[in-house]
Protein backbone atom coordinates (compact mmCIF):
# COMPACT_ATOMS: atom_id res chain seq x y z
CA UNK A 1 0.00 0.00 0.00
CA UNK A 2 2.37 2.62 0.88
CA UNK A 3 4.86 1.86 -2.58
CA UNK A 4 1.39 2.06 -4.15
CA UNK A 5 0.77 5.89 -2.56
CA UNK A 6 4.56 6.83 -3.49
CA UNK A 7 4.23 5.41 -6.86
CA UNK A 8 0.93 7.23 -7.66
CA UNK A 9 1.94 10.81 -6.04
CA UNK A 10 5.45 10.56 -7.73
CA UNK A 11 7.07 13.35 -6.38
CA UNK A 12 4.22 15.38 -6.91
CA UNK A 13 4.07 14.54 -11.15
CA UNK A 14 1.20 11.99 -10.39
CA UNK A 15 -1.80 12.24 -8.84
CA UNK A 16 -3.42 14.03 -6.25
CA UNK A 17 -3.54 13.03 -2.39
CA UNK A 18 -7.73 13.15 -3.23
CA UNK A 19 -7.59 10.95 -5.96
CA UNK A 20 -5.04 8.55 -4.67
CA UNK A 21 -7.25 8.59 -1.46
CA UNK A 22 -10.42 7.33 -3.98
CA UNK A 23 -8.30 5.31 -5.72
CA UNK A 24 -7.14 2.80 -2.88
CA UNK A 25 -10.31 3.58 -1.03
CA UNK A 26 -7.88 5.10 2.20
CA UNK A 27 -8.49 8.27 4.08
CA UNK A 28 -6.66 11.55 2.80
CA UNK A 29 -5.01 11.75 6.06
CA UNK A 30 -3.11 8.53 5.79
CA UNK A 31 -1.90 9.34 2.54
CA UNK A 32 0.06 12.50 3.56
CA UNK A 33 0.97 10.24 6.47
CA UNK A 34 3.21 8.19 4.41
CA UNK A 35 4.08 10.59 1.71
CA UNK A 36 5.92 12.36 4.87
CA UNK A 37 7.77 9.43 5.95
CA UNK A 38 11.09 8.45 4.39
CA UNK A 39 11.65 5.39 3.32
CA UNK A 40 13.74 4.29 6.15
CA UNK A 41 10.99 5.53 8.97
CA UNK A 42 8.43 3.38 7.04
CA UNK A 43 10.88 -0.15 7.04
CA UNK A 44 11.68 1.02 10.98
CA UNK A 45 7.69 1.00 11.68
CA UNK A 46 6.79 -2.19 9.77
CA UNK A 47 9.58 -4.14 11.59
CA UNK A 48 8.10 -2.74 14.63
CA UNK A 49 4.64 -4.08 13.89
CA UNK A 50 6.28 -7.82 13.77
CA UNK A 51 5.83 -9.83 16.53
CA UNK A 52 6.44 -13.31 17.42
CA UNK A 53 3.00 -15.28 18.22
CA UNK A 54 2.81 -18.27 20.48
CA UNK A 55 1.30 -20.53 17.90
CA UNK A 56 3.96 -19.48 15.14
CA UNK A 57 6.37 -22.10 16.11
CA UNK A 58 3.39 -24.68 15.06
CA UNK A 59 2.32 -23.22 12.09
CA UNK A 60 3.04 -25.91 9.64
CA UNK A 61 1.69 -28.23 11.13
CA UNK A 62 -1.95 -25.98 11.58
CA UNK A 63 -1.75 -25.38 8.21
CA UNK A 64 -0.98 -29.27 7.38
CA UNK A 65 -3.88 -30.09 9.69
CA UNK A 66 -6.07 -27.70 7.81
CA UNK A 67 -4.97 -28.58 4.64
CA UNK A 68 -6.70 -32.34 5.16
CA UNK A 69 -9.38 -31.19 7.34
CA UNK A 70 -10.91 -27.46 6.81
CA UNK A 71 -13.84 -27.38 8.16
CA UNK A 72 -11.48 -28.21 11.33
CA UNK A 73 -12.65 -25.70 14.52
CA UNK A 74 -9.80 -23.65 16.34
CA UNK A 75 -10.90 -25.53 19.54
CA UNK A 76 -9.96 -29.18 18.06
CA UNK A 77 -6.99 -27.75 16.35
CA UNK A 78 -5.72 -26.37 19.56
CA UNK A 79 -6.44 -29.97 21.25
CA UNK A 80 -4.60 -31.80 18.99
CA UNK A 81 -1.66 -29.68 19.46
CA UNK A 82 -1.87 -29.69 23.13
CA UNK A 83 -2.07 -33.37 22.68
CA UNK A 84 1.02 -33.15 20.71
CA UNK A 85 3.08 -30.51 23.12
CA UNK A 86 0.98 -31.15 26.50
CA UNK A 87 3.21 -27.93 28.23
CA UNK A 88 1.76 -25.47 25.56
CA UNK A 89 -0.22 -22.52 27.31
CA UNK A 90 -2.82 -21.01 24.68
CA UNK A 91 -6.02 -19.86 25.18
CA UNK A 92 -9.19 -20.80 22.88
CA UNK A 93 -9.63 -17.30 22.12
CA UNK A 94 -5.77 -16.72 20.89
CA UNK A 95 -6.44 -19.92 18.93
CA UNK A 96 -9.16 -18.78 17.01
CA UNK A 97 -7.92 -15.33 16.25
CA UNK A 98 -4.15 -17.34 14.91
CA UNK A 99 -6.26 -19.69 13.02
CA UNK A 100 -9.00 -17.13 11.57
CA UNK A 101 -5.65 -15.05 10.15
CA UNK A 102 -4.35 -18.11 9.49
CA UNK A 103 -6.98 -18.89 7.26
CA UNK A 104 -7.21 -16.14 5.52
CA UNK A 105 -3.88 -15.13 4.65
CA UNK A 106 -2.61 -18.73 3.41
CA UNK A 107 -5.04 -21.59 3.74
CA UNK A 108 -8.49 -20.99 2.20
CA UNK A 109 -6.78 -19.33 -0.78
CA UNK A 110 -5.38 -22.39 -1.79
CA UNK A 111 -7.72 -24.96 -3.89
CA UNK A 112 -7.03 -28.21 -2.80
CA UNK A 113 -7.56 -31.48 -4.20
CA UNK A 114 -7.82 -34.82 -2.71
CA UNK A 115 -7.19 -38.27 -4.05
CA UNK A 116 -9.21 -40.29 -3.26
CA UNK A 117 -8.59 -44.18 -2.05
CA UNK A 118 -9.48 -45.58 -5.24
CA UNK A 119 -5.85 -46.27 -6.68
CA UNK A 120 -5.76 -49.68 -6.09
CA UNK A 121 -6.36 -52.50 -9.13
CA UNK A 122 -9.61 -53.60 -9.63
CA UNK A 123 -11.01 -51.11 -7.03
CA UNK A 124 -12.93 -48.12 -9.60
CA UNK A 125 -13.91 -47.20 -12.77
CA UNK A 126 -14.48 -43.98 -13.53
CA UNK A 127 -17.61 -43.09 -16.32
CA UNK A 128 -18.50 -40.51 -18.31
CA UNK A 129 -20.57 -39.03 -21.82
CA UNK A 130 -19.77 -36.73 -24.14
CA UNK A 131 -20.67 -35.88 -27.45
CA UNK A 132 -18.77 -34.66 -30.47
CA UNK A 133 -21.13 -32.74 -33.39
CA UNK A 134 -20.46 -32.59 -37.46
CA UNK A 135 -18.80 -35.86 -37.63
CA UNK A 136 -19.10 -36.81 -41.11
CA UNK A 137 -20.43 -40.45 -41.65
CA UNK A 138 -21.37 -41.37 -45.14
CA UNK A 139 -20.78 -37.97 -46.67
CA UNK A 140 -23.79 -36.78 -43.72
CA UNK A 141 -22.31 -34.29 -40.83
CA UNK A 142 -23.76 -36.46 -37.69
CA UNK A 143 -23.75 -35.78 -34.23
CA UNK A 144 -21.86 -39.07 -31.91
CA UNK A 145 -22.58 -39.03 -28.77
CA UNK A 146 -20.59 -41.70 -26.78
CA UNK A 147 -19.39 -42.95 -22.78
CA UNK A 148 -15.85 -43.27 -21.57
CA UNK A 149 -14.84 -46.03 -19.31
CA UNK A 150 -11.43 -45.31 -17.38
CA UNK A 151 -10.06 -47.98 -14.80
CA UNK A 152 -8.76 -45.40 -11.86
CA UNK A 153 -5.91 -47.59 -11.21
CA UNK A 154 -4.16 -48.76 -14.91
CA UNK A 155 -6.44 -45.65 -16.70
CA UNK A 156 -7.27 -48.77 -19.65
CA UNK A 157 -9.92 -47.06 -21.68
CA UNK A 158 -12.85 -48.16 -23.50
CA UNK A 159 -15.29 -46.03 -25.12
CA UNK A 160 -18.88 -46.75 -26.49
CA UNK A 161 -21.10 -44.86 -29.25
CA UNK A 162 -24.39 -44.36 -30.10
CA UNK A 163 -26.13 -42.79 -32.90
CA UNK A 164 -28.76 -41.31 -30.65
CA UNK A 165 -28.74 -39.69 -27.18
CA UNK A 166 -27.97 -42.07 -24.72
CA UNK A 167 -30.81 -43.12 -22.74
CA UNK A 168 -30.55 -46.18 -19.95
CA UNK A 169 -31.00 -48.92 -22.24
CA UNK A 170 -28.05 -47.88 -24.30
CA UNK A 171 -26.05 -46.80 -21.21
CA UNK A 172 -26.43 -50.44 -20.02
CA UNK A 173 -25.31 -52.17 -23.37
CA UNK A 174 -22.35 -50.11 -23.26
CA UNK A 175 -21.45 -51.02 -19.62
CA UNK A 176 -21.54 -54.68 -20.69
CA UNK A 177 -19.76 -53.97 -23.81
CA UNK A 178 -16.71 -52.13 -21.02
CA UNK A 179 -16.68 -54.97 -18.95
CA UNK A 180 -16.51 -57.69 -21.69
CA UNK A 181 -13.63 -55.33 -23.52
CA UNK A 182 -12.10 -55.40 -19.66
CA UNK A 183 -12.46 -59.15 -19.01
CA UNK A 184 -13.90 -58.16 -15.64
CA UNK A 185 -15.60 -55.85 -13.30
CA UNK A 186 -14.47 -53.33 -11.09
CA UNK A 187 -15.95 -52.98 -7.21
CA UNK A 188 -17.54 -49.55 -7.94
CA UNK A 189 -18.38 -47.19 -10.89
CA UNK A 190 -17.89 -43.60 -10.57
CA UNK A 191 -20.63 -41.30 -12.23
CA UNK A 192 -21.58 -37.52 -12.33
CA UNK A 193 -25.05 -36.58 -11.58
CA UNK A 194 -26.51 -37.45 -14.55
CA UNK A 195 -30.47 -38.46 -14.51
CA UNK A 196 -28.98 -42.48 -16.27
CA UNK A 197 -27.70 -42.80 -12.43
CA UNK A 198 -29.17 -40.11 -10.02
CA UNK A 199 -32.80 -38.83 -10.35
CA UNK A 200 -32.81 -37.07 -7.52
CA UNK A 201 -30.19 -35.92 -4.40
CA UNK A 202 -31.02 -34.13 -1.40
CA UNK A 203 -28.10 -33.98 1.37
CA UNK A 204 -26.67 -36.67 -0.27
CA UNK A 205 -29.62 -39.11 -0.16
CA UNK A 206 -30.07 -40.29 -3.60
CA UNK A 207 -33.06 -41.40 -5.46
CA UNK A 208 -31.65 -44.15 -8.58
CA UNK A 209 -32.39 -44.66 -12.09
CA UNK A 210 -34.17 -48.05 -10.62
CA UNK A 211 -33.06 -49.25 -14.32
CA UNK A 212 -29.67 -48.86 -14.14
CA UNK A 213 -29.53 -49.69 -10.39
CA UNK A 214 -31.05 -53.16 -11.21
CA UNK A 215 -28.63 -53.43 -14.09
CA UNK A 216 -25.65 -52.58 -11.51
CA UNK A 217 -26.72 -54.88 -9.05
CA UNK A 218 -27.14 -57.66 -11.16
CA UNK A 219 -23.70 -57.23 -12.76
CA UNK A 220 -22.21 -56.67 -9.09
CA UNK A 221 -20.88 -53.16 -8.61
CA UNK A 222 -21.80 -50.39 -6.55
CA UNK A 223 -22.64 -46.86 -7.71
CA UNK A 224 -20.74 -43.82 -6.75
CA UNK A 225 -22.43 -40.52 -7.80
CA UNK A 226 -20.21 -37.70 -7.33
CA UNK A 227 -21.06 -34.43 -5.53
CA UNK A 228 -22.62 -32.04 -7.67
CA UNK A 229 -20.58 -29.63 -9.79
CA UNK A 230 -17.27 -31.59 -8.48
CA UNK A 231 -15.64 -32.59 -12.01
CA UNK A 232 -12.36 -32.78 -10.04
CA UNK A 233 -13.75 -36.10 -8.04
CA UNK A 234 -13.71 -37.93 -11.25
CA UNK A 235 -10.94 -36.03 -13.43
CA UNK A 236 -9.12 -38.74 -14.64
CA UNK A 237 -12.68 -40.04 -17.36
CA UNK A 238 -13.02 -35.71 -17.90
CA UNK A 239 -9.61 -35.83 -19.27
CA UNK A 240 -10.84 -39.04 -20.94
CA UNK A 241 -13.70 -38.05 -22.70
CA UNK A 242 -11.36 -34.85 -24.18
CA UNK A 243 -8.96 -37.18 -25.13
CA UNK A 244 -11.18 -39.18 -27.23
CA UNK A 245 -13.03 -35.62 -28.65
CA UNK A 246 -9.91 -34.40 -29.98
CA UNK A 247 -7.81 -37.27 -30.38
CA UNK A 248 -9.75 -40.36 -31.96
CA UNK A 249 -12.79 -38.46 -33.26
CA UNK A 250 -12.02 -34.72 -34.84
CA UNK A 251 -10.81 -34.80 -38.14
CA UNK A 252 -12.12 -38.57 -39.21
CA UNK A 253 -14.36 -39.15 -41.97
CA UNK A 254 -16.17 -42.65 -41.89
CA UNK A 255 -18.00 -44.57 -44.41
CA UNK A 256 -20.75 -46.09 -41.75
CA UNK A 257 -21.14 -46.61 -38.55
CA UNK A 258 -20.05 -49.87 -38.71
CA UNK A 259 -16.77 -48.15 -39.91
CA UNK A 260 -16.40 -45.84 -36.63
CA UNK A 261 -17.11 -48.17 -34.35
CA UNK A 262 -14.03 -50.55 -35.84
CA UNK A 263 -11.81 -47.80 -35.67
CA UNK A 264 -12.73 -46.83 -32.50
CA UNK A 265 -11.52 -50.21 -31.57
CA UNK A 266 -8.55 -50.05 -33.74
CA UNK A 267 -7.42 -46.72 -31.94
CA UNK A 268 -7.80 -48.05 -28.26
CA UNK A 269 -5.24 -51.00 -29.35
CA UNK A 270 -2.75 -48.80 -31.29
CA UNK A 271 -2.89 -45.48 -29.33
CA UNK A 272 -4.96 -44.69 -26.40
CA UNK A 273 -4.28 -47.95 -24.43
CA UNK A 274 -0.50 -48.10 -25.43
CA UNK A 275 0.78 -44.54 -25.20
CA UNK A 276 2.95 -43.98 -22.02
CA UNK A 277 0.55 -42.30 -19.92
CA UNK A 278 1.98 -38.84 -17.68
CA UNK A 279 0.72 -39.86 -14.55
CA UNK A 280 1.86 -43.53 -14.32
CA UNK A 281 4.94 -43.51 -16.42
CA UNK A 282 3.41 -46.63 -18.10
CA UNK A 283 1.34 -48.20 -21.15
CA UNK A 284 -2.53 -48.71 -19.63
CA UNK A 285 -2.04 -51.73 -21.44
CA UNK A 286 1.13 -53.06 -19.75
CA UNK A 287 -0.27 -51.74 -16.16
CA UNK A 288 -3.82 -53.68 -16.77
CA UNK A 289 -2.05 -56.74 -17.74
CA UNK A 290 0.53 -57.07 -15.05
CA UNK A 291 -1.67 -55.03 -11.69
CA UNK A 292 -5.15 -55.30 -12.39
CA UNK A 293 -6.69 -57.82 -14.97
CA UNK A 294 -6.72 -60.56 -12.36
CA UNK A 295 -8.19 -58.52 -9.43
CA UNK A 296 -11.18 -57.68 -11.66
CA UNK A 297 -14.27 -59.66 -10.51
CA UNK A 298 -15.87 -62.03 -13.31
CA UNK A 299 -18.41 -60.58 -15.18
CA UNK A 300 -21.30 -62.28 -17.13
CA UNK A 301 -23.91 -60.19 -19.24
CA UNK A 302 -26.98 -59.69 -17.15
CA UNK A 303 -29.74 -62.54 -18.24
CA UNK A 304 -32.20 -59.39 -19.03
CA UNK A 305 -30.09 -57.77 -21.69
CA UNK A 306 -30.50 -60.93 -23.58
CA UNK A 307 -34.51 -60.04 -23.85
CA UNK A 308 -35.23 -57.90 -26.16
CA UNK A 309 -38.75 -56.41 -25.20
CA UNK A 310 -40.23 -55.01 -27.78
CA UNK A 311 -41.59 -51.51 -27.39
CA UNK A 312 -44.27 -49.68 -28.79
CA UNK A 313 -44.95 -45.71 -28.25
CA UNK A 314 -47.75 -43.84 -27.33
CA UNK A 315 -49.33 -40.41 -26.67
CA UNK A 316 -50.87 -39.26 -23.07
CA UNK A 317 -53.98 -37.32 -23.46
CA UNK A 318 -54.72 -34.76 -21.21
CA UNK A 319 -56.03 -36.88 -18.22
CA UNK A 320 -53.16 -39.04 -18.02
CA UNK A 321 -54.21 -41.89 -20.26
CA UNK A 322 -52.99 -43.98 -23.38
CA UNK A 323 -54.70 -45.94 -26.08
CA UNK A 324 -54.10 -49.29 -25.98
């Protein structure tokens, strides 16, 4: 603040103690204040200011403990470090102040991201959509919308498409076609809030596609809906699904869909599941193969996706009925 004043008065060439006074939103007073002072009286009076706090010779290890917890009070804080250094003589009330200042000169300013216990073999896959417009199959600009399938733990990739939007029918089919591709199952499936999982949350109490749950119970994983608006809780299938926009789909012209779908295949062999990955230093491949193939539970398509029931549409009048 005060190089700001100096820098804005400049010897009198800049502006004027009124406007500098708008400016930073400070009284007029304090601006001739430090315009007076030399630059040595100003360094003498700031090291005056600093003072050694009592809780200063623990602060990394508050700001560690708030860093993995914080929502963490002052009052548990201070009784974990007492636990720690039983002679320490603090109040509660010079622990909150530390802590509130604490806060909000270094910890809440940082965004912090957890990982969470999932990078084990076999343990989570990770799911997402996406869709990728003016894709031109058979000469005709089409819109594919398809679902990513990343195992947390080798990130092996499969990816699904569809010619229409998926609904729960066609999000099933592609789950079985993942898990086939993968030999196996993983324990749990990690989804955004989408309405093929999650109809409905309310403080975390979700209400289930009861199609898809079925589906998911029958084929023997659990479900894992994310928080909403957290893309960071599943990032590794969000860099996935940009991966296979840019990568495998923009800038390929296909005779059918027959045609998209094999290369789709053919680039998950020669390219996405053999590249050295940045994070693990290895091929998916090679890190599926050797870690996680054989912790993957066995997986056999679901007796119901066998039946094809055939389905015939109709309109609701007004009262809430249907011809039939």
């Amino acid at each position: 603040m005060i190089h700001k004043i100096k820098a804005l008065y400049d010897q009198g060439n800049g502006l004027t103690i009124r406007a500098i006074a708008r400016q930073l939103g400070i009284s007029r007073n304090t601006v001739r204040k430090y315009l007076r002072m030399d630059e040595t009286a100003i360094a003498e009076q700031q090291e005056s200011r600093v003072r050694h706090r009592q809780l200063d010779d623990h602060r990394d290890y508050i700001i560690s403990l708030l860093g993995q917890f914080p929502d963490l009070s002052a009052v548990k804080v201070l009784r974990k470090l007492k636990q720690k250094h039983p002679a320490l003589a603090v109040s509660d009330r010079t622990a909150r102040r530390y802590i509130r200042d604490l806060k909000e000169t270094v910890t809440l300013r940082q965004r912090r991201y957890y990982e969470p216990i999932e990078s084990l073999p076999g343990v989570q896959c990770q799911v997402d959509g996406g869709e990728l417009r003016g894709v031109r199959i058979g000469a005709v600009e089409t819109t594919v919308h398809f679902v990513v399938f990343v195992l947390s733990y080798s990130r092996l990739m499969y990816v699904g498409v569809a010619d229409h939007p998926i609904d729960t029918a066609t999000f099933i089919r592609l789950h079985d076609a993942a898990f086939r591709y993968f030999s196996g199952c993983p324990e749990e499936c990690v989804y955004d809030q989408t309405k093929l999982v999650v109809l409905h949350e309310q403080y975390r109490e979700l209400q289930l596609n009861q199609g898809f749950a079925a589906y998911a119970t029958a084929a023997g994983f659990r479900i894992h809906a994310c928080e909403g608006y957290d893309p960071e809780s599943k990032g590794k299938v969000e860099a996935g699904v940009k991966y296979v926009r840019h990568n495998a789909l923009a800038g390929e012209v296909f005779d059918d869909w027959n045609h998209l779908e094999a290369y789709l295949m053919d680039w998950l062999e020669t390219v996405a599941n053999v590249r050295q990955h940045g994070t693990t230093g290895e091929t998916p491949r090679a890190r599926f193969e050797r870690d996680e193939q054989s912790t993957l539970k066995p997986h056999l398509t679901p007796a119901s996706l066998g039946v094809q029931t055939p389905v015939e549409r109709r309109k609701v009048d007004k009262t809430g009925l249907i011809s039939w």
